[in-house]
N, C-alpha and C. Protein backbone atom coordinates (compact mmCIF):
# COMPACT_ATOMS: atom_id res chain seq x y z
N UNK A 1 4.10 32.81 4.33
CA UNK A 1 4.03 31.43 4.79
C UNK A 1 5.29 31.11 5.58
N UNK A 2 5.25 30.08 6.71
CA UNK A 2 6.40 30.09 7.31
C UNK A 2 6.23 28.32 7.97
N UNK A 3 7.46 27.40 7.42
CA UNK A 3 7.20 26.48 7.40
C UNK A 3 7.35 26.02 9.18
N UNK A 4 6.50 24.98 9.68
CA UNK A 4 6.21 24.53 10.82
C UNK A 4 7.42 23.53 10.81
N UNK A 5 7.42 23.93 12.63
CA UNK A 5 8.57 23.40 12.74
C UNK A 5 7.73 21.64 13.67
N UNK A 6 8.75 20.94 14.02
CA UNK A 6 8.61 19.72 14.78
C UNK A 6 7.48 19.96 15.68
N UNK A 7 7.38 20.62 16.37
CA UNK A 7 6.57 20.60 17.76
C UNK A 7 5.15 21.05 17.08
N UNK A 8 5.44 22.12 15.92
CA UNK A 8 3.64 22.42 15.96
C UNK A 8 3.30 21.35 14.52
N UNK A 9 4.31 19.91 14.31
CA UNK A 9 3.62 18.73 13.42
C UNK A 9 2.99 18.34 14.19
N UNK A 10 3.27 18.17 15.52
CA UNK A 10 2.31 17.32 16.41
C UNK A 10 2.33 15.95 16.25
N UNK A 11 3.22 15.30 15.59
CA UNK A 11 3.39 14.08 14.93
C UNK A 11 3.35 13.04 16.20
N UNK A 12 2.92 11.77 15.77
CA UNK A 12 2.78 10.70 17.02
C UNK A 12 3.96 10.37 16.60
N UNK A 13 4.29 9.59 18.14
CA UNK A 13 5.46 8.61 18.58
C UNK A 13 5.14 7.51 17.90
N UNK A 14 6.12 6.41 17.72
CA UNK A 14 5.92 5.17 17.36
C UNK A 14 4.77 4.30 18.14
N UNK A 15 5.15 4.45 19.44
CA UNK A 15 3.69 4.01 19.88
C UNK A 15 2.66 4.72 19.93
N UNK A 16 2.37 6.01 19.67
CA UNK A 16 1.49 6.34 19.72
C UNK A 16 0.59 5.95 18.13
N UNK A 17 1.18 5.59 17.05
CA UNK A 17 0.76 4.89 15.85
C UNK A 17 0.46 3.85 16.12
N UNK A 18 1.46 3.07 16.52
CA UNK A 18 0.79 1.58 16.85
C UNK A 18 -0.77 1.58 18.08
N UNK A 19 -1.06 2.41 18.46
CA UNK A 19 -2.17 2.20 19.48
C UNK A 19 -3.59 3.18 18.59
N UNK A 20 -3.22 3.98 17.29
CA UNK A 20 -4.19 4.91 16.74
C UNK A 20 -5.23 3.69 16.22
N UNK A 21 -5.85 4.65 15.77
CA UNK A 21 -6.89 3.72 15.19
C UNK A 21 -6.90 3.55 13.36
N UNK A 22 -6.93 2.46 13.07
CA UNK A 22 -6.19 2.17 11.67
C UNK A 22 -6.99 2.38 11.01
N UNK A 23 -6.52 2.93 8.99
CA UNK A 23 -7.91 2.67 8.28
C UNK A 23 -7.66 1.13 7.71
N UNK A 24 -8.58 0.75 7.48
CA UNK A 24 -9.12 -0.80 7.02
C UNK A 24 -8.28 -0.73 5.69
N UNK A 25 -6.98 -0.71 5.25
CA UNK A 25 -6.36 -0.74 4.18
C UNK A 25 -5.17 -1.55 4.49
N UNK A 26 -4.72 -2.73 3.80
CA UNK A 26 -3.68 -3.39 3.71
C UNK A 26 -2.75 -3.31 2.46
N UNK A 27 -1.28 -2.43 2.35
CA UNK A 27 -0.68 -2.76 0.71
C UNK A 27 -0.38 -4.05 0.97
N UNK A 28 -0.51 -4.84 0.00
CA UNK A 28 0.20 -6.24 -0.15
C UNK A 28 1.29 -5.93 -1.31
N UNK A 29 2.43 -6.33 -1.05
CA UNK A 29 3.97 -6.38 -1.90
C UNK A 29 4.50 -7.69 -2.28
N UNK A 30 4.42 -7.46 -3.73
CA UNK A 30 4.49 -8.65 -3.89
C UNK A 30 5.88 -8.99 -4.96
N UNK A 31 6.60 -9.91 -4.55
CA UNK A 31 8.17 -10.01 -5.07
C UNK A 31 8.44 -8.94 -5.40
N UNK A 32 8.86 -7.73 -4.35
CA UNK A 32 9.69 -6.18 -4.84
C UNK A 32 10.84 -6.79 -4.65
N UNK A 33 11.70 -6.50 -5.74
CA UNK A 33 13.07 -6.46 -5.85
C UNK A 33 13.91 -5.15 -4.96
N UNK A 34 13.26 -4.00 -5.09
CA UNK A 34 14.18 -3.12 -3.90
C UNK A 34 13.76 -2.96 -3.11
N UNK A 35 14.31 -3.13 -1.66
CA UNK A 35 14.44 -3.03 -0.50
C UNK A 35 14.01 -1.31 -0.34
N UNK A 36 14.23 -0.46 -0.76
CA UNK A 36 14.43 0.83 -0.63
C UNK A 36 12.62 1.00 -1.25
N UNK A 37 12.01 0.41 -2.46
CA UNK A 37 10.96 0.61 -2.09
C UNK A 37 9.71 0.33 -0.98
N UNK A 38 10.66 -0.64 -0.49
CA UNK A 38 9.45 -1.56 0.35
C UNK A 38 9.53 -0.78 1.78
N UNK A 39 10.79 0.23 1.87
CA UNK A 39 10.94 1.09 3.08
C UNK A 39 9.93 2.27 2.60
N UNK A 40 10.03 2.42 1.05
CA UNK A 40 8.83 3.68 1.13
C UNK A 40 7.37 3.40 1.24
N UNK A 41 7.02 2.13 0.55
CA UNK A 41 5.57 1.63 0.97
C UNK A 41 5.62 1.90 2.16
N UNK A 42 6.42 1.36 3.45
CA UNK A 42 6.15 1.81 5.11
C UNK A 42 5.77 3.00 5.03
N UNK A 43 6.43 3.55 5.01
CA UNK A 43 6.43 5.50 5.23
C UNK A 43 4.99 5.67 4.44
N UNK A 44 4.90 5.30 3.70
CA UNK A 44 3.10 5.99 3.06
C UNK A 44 2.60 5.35 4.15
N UNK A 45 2.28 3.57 4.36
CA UNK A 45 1.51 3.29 5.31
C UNK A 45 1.74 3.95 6.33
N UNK A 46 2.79 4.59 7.18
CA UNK A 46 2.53 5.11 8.15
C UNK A 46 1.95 6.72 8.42
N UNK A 47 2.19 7.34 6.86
CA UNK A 47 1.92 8.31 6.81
C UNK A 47 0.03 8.49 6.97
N UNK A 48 -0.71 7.12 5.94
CA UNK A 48 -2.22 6.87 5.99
C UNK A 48 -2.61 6.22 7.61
N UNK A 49 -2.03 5.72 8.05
CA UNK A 49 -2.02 4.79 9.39
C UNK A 49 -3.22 3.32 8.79
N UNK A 50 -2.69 2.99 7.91
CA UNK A 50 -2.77 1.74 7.04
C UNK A 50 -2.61 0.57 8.23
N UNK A 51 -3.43 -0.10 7.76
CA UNK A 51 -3.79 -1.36 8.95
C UNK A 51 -2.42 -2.10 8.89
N UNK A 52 -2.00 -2.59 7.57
CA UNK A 52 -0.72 -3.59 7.72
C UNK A 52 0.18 -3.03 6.49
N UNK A 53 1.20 -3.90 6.53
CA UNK A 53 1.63 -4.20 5.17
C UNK A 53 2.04 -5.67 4.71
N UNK A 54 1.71 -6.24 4.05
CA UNK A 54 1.50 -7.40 3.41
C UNK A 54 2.92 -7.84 2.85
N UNK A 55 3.92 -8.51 3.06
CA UNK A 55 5.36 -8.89 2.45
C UNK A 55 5.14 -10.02 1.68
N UNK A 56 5.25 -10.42 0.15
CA UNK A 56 5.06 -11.74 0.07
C UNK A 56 6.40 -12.02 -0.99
N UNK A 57 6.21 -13.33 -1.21
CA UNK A 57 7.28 -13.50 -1.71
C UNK A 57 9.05 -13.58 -1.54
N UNK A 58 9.50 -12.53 -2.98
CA UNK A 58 11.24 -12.87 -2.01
C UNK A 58 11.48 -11.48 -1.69
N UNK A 59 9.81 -10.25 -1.42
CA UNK A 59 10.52 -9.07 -0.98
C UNK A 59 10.79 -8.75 0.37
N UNK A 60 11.70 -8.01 0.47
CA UNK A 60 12.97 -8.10 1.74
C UNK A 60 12.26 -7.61 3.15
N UNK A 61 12.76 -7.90 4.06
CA UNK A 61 11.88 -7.47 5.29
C UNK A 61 11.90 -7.02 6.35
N UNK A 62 11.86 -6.55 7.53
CA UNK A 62 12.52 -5.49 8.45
C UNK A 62 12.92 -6.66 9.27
N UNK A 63 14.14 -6.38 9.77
CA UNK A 63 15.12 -5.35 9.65
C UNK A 63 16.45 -5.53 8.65
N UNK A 64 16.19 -4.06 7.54
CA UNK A 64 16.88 -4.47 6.58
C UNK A 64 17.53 -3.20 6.30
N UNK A 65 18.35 -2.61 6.10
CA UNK A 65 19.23 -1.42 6.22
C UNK A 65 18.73 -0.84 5.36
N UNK A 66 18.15 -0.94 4.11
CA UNK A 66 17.57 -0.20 2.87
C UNK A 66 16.85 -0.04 3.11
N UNK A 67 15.47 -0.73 3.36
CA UNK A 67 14.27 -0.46 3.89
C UNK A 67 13.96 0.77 5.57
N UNK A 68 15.33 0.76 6.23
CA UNK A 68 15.53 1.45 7.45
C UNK A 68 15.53 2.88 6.42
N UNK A 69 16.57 2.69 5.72
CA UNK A 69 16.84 4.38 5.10
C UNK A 69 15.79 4.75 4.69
N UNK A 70 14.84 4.23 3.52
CA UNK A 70 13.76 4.90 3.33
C UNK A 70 12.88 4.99 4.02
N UNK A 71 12.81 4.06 4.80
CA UNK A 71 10.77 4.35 6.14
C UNK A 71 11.22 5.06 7.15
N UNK A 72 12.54 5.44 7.21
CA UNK A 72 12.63 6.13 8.30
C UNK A 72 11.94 5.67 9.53
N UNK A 73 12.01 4.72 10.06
CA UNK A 73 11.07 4.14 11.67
C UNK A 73 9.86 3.85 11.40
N UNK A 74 8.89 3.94 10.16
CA UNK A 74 8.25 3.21 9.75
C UNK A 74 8.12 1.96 9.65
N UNK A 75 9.20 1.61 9.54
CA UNK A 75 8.91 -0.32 9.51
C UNK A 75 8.67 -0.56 11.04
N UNK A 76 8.58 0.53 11.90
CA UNK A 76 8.33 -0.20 13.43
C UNK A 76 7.23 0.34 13.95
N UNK A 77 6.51 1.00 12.95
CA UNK A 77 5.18 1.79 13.58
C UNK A 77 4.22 1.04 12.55
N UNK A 78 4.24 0.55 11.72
CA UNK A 78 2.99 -0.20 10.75
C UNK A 78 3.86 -1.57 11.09
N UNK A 79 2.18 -2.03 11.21
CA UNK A 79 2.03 -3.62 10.96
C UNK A 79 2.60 -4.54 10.32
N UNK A 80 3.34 -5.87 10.09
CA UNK A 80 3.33 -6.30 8.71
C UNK A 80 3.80 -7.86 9.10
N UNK A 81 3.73 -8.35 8.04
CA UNK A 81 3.31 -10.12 8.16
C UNK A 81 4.33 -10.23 6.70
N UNK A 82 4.72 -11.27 6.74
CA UNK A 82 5.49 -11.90 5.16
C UNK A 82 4.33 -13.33 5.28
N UNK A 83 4.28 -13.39 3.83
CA UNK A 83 3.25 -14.48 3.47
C UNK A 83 4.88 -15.76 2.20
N UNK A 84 4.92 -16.29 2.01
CA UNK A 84 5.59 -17.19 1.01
C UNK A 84 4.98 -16.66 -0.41
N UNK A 85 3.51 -16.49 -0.47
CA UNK A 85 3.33 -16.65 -1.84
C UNK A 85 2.09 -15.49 -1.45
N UNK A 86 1.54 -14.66 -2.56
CA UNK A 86 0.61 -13.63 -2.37
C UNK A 86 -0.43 -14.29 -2.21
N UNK A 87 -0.90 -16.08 -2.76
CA UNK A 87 -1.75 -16.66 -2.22
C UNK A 87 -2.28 -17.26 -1.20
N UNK A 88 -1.02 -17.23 -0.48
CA UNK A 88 -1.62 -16.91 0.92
C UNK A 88 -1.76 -15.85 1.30
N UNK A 89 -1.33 -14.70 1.54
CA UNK A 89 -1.84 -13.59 1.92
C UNK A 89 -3.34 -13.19 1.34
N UNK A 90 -3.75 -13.65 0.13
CA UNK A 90 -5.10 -13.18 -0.25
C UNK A 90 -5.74 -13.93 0.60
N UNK A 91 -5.52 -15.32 0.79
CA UNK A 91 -6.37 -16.38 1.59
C UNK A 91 -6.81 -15.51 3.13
N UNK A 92 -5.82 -15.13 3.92
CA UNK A 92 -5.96 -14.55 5.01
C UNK A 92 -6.80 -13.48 4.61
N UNK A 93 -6.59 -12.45 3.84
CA UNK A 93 -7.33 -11.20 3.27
C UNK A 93 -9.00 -11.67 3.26
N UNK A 94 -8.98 -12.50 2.50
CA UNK A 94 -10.78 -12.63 1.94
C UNK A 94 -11.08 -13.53 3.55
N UNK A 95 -10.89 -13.99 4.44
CA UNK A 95 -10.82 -14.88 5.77
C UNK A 95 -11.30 -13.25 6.59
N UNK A 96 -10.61 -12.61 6.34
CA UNK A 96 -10.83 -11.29 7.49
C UNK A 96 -12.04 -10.15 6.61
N UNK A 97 -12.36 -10.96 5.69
CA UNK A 97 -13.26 -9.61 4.96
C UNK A 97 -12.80 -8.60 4.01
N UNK A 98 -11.74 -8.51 3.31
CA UNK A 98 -10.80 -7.92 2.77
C UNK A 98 -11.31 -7.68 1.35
N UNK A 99 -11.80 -6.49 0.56
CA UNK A 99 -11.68 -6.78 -0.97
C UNK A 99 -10.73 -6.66 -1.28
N UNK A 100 -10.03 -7.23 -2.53
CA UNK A 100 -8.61 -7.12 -3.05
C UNK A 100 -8.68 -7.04 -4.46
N UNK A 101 -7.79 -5.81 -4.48
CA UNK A 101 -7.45 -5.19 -5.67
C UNK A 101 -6.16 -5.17 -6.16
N UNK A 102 -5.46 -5.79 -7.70
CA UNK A 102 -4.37 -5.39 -7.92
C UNK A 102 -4.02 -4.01 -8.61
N UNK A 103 -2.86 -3.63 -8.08
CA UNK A 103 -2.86 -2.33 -9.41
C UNK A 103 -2.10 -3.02 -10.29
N UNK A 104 -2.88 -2.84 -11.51
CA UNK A 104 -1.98 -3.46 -12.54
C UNK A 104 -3.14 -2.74 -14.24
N UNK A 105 -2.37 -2.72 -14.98
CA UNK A 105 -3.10 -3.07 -16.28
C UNK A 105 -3.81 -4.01 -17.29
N UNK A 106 -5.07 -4.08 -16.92
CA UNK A 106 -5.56 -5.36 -17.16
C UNK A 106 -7.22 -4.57 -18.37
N UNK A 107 -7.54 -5.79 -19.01
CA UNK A 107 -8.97 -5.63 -19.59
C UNK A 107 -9.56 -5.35 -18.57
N UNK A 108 -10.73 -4.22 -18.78
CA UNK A 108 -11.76 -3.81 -17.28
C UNK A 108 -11.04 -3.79 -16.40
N UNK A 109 -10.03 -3.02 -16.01
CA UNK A 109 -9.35 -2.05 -14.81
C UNK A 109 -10.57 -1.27 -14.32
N UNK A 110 -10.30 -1.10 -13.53
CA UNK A 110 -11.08 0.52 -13.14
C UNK A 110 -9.90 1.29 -12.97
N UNK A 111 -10.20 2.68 -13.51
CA UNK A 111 -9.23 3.62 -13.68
C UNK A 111 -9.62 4.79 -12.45
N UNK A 112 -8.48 4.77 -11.32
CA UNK A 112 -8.16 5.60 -10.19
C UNK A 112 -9.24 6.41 -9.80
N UNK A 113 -9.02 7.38 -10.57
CA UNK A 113 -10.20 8.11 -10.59
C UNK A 113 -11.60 7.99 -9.93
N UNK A 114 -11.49 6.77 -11.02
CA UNK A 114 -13.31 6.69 -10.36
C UNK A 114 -13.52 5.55 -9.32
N UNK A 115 -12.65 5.16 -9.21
CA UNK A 115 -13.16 4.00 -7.31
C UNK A 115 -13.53 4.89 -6.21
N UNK A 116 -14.18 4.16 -5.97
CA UNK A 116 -15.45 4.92 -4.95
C UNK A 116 -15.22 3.41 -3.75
N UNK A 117 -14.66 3.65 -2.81
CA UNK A 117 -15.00 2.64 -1.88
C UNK A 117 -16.01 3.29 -0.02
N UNK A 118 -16.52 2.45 0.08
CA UNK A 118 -17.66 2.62 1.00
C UNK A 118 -16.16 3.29 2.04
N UNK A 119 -16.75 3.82 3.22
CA UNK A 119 -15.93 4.58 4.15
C UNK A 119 -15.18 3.53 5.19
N UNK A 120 -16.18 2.37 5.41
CA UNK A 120 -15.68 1.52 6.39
C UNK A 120 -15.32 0.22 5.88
N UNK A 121 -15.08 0.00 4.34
CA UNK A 121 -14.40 -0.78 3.24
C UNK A 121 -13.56 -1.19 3.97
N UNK A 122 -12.86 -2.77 3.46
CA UNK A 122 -11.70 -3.37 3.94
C UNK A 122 -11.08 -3.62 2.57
N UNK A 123 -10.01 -2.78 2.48
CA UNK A 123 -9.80 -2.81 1.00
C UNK A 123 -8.02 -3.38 1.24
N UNK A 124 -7.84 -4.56 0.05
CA UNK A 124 -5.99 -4.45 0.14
C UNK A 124 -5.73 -4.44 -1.10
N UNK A 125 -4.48 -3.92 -1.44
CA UNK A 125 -4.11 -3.35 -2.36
C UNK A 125 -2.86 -4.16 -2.98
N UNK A 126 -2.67 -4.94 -4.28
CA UNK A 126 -1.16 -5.77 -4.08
C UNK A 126 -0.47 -4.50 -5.57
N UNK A 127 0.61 -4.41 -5.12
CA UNK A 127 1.49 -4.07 -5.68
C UNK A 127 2.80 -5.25 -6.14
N UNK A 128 2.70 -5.05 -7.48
CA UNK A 128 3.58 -6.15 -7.82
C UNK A 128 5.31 -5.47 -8.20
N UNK A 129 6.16 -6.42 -8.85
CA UNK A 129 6.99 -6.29 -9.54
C UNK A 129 7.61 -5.40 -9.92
N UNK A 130 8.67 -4.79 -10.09
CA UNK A 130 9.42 -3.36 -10.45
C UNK A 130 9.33 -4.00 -12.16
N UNK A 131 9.37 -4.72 -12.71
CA UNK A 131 9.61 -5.29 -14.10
C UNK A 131 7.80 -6.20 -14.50
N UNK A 132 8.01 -7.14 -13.76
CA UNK A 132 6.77 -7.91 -14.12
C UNK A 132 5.50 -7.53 -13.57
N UNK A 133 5.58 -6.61 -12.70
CA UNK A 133 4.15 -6.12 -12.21
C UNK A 133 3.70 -7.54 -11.31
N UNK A 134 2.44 -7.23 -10.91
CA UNK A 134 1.24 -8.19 -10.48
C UNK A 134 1.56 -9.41 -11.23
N UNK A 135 1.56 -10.78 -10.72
CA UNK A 135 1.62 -11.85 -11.40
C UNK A 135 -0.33 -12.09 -12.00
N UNK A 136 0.14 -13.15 -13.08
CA UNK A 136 -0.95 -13.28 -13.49
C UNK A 136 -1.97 -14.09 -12.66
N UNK A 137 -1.31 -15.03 -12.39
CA UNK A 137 -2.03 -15.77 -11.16
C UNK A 137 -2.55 -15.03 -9.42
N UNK A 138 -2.15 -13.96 -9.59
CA UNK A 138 -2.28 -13.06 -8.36
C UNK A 138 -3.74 -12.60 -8.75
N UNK A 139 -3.69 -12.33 -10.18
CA UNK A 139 -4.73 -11.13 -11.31
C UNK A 139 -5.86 -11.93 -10.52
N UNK A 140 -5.79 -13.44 -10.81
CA UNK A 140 -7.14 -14.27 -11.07
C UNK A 140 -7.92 -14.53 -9.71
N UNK A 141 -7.13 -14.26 -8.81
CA UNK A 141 -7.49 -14.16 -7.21
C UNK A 141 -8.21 -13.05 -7.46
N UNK A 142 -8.06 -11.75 -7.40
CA UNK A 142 -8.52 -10.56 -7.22
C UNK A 142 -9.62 -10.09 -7.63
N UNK A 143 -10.64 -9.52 -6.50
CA UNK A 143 -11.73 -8.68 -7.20
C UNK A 143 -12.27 -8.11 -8.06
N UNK A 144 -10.94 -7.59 -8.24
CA UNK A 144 -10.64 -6.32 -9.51
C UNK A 144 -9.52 -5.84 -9.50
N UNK A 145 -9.20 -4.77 -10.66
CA UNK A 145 -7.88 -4.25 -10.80
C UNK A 145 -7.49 -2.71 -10.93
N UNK A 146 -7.11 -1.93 -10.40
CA UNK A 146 -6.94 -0.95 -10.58
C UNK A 146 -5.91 0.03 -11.09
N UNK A 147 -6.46 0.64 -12.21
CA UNK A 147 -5.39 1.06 -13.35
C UNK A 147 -5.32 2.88 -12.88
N UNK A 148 -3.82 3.20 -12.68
CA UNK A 148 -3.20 4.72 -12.60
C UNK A 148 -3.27 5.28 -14.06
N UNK A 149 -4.21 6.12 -14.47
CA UNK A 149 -4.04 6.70 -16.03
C UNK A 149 -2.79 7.37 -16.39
N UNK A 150 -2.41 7.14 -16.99
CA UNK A 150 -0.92 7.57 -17.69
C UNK A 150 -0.89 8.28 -18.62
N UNK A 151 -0.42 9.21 -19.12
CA UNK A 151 -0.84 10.06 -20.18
C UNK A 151 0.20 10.42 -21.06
N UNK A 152 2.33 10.04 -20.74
CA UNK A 152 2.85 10.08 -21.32
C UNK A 152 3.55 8.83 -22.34
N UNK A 153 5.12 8.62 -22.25
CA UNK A 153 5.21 7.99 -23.52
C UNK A 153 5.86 6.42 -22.22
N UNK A 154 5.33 6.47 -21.43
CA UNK A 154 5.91 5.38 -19.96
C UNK A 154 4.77 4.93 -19.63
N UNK A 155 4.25 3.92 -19.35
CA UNK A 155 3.14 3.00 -19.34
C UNK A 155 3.33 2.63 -17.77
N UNK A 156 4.08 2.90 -16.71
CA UNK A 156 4.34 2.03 -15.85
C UNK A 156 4.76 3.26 -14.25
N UNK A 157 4.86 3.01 -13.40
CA UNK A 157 5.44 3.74 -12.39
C UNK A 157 6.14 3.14 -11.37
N UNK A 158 7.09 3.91 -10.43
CA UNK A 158 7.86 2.93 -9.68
C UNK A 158 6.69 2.51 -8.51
N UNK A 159 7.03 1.37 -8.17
CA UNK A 159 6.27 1.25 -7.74
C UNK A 159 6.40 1.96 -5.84
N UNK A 160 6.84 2.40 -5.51
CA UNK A 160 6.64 3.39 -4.79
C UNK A 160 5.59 4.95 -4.97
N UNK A 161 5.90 5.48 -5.97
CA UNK A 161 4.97 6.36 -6.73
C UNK A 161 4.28 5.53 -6.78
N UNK A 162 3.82 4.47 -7.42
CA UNK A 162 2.53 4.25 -7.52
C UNK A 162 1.46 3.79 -6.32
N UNK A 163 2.67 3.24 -5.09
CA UNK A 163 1.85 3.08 -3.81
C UNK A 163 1.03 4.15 -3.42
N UNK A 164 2.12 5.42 -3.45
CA UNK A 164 1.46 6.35 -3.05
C UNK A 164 0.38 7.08 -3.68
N UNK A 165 0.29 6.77 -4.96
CA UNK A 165 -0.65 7.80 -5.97
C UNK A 165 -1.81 6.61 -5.45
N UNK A 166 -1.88 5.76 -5.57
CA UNK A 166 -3.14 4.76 -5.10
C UNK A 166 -3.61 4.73 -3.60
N UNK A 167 -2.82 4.66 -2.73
CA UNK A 167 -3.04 5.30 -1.26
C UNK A 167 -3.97 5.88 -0.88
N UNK A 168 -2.96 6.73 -1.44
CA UNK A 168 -3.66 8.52 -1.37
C UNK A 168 -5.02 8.74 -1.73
N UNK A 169 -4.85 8.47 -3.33
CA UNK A 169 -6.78 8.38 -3.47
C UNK A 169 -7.72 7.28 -2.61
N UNK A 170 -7.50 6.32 -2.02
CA UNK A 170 -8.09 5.68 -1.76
C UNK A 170 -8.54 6.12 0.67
N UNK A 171 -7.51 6.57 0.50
CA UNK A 171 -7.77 7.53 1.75
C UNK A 171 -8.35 9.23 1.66
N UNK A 172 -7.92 9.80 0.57
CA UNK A 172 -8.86 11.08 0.18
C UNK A 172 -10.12 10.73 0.03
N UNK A 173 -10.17 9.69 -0.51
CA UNK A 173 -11.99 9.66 -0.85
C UNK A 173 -12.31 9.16 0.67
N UNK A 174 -12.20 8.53 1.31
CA UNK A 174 -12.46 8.12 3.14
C UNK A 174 -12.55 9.29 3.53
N UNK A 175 -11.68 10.19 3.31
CA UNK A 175 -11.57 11.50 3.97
C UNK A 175 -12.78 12.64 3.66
N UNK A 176 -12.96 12.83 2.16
CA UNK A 176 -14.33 13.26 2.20
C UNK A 176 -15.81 12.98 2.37
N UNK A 177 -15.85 11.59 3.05
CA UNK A 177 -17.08 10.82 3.27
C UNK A 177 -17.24 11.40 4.68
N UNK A 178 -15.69 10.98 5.39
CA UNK A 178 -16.24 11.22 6.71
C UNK A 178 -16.03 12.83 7.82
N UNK A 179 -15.85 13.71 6.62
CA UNK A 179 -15.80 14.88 6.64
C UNK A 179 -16.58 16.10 6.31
């Protein structure tokens, strides 16, 4: 095996992301306390080519030196809007067709695994809190909720890991529909 270098990633330019064609997925972030995660949410969205990213609350916003270090130029190739409160951002969400899902731990989660969303789904995703998670009042807006199974003695993930572990499945399964 011999690892590829720059030229045969083939990787797009910043504009060439901003002009691709997006999947119908919005993370919504909601009061992140680090800056450094909200640069890695970018970098996944730009890695999925994720329609937006959703800022709400008091989490921090480009251009912000922490958020630069981790998205690496991500914060200038994905989308993104700051809302005051996640209730407005859901308002806009369900306005454009949006289902919305929190990840959080709740009675009747659906557990990762098994979400199945249609291929041309408009799905957004809120990620809450490094401590408090998803607010409760966010919960009661939402469609549904979607729970990461956990299997050790930690109930919780950063929420960066967990952007991405939810992402990911939710663009793998797109990927084998339309493949």
């Amino acid at each position: 095996m011999q690892k590829l270098s720059m030229e045969e990633l083939n990787r797009k330019t910043s504009e060439e992301c901003k002009r691709s064609e997006k999947t119908p997925v919005i993370a919504v972030l909601e009061n992140i306390r680090s800056a450094y995660n909200v640069g890695s949410v970018f970098r996944t969205s730009d890695a999925f080519l994720l329609q937006a990213v959703y800022l709400t609350g008091y989490t921090a916003q480009p251009p912000h030196k922490e958020i630069k270090k981790t998205a690496l130029g991500a914060e200038d190739s994905v989308e993104w809007l700051h809302f005051s409160t996640a209730l407005e951002a859901i308002q806009r969400l369900k306005i454009m067709g949006y289902k919305v899902f929190a990840v959080e731990q709740v009675k009747d989660s659906i557990s990762l695994e098994s979400i199945s969303f249609q291929v041309d789904a408009k799905i957004a995703v809120i990620f809450g809190n490094e401590v408090t998670g998803v607010e409760q009042d966010t919960i009661l807006l939402c469609d549904g909720c979607i729970e990461i199974p956990q299997l050790g003695m930690k109930h919780s993930l950063n929420i960066a890991t967990a952007a991405g572990v939810v992402l990911w499945e939710i663009i793998r399964n797109r990927m084998k529909r339309i493949h």
